[in-house]
PDB file of N, CA and C in Angstrom:
ATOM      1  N   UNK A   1      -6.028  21.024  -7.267  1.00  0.00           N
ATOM      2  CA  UNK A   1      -4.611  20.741  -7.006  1.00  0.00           C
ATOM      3  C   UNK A   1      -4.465  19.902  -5.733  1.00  0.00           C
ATOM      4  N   UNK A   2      -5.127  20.030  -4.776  1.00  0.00           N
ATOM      5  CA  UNK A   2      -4.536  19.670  -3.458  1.00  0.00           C
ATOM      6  C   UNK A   2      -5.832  18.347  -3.544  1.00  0.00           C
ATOM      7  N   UNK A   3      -6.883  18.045  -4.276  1.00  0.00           N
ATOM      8  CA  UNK A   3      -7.346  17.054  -4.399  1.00  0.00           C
ATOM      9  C   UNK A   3      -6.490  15.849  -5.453  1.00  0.00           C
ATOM     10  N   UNK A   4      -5.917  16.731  -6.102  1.00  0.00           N
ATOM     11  CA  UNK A   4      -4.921  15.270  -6.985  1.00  0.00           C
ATOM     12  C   UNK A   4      -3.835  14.698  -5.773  1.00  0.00           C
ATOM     13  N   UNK A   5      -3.192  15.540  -5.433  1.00  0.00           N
ATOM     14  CA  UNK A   5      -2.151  15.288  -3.909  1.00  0.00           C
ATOM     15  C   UNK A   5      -2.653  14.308  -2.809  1.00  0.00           C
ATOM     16  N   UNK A   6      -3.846  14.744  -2.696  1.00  0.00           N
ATOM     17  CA  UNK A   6      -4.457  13.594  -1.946  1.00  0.00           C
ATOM     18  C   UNK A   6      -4.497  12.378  -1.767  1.00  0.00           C
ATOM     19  N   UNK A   7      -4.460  12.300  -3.807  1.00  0.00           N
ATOM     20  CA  UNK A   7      -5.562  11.104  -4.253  1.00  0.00           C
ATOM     21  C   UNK A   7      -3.850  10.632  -4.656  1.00  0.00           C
ATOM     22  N   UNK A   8      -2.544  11.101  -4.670  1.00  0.00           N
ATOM     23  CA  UNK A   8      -1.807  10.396  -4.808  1.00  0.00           C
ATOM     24  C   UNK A   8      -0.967   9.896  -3.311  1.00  0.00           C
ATOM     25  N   UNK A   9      -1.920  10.729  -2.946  1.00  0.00           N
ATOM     26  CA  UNK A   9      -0.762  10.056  -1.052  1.00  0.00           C
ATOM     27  C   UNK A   9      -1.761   8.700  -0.814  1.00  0.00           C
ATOM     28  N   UNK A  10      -2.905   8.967  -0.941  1.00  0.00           N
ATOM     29  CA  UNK A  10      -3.876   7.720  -0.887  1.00  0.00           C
ATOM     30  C   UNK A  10      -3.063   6.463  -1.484  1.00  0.00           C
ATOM     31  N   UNK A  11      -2.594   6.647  -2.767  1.00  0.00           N
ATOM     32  CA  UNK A  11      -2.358   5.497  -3.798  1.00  0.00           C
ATOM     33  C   UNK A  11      -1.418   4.883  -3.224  1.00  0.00           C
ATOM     34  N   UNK A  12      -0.180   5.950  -2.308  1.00  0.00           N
ATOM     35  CA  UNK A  12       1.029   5.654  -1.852  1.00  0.00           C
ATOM     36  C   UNK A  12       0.774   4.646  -0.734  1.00  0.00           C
ATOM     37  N   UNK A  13      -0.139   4.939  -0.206  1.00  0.00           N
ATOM     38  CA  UNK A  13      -0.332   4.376   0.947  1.00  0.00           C
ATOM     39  C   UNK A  13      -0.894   2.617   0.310  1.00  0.00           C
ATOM     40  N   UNK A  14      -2.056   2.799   0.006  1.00  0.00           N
ATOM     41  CA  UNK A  14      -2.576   1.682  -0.820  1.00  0.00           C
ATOM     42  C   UNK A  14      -1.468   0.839  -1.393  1.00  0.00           C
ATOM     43  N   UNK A  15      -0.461   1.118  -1.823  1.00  0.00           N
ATOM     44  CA  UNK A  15       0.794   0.717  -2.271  1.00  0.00           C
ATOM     45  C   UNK A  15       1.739   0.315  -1.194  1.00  0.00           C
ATOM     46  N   UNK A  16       2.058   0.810  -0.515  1.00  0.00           N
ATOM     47  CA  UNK A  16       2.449   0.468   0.876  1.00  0.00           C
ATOM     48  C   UNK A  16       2.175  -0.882   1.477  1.00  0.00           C
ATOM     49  N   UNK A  17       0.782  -0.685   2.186  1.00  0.00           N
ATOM     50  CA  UNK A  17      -0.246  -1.712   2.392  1.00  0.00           C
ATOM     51  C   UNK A  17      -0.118  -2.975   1.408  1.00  0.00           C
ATOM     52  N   UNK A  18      -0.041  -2.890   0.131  1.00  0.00           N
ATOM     53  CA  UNK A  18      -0.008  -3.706  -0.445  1.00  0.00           C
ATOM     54  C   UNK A  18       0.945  -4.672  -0.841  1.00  0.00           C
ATOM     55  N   UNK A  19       1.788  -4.000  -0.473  1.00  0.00           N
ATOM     56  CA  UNK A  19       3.381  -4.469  -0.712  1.00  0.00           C
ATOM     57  C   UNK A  19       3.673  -5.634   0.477  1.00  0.00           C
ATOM     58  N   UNK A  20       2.806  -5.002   1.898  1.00  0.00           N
ATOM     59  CA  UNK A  20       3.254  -6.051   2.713  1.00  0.00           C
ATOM     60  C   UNK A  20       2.372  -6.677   2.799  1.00  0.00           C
ATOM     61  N   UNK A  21       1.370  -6.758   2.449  1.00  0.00           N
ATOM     62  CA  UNK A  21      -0.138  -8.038   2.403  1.00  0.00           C
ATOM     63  C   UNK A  21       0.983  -9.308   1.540  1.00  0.00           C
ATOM     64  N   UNK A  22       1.737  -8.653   0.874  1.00  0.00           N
ATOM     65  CA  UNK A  22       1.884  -9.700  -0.135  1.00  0.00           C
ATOM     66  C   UNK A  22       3.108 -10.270   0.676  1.00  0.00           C
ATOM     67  N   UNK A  23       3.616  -9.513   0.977  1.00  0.00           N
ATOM     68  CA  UNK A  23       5.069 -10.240   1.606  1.00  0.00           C
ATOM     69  C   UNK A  23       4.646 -11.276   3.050  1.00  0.00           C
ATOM     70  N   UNK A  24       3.674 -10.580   3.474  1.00  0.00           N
ATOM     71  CA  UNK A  24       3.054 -11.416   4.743  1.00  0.00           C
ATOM     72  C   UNK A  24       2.555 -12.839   4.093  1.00  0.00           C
ATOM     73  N   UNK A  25       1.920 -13.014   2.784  1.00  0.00           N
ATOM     74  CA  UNK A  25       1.245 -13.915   2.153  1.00  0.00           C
ATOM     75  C   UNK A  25       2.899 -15.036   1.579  1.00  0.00           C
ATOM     76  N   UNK A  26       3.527 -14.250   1.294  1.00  0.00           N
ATOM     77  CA  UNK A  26       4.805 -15.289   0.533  1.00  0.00           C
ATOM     78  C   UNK A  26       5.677 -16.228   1.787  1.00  0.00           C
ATOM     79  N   UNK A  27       5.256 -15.187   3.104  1.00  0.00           N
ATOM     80  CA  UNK A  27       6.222 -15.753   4.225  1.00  0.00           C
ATOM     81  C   UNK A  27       5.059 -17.129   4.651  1.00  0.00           C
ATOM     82  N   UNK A  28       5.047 -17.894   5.009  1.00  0.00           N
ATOM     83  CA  UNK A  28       4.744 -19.102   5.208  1.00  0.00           C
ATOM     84  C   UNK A  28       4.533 -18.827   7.172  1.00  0.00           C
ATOM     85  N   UNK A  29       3.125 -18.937   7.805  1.00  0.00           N
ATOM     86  CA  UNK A  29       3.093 -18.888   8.982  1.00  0.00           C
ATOM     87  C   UNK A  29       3.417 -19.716   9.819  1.00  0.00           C
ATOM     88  N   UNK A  30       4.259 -19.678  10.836  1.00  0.00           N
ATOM     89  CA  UNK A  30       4.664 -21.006  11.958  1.00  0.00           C
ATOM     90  C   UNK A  30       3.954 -20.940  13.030  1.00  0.00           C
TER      91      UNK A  30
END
């Protein structure tokens, strides 16, 4: 039980992270 919980706060996070890799990537650096 508390290993599935884990493995979904992990994902959340991973998801997180990922969300702004991409938004950092769409914004254009000055």
């Amino acid at each position: 039980m508390a290993n599935q919980s884990q493995r979904g706060f992990n994902y959340a996070i991973v998801d997180e992270v990922d969300s702004i890799l991409i938004d950092e990537a769409r914004t254009p650096l000055i």
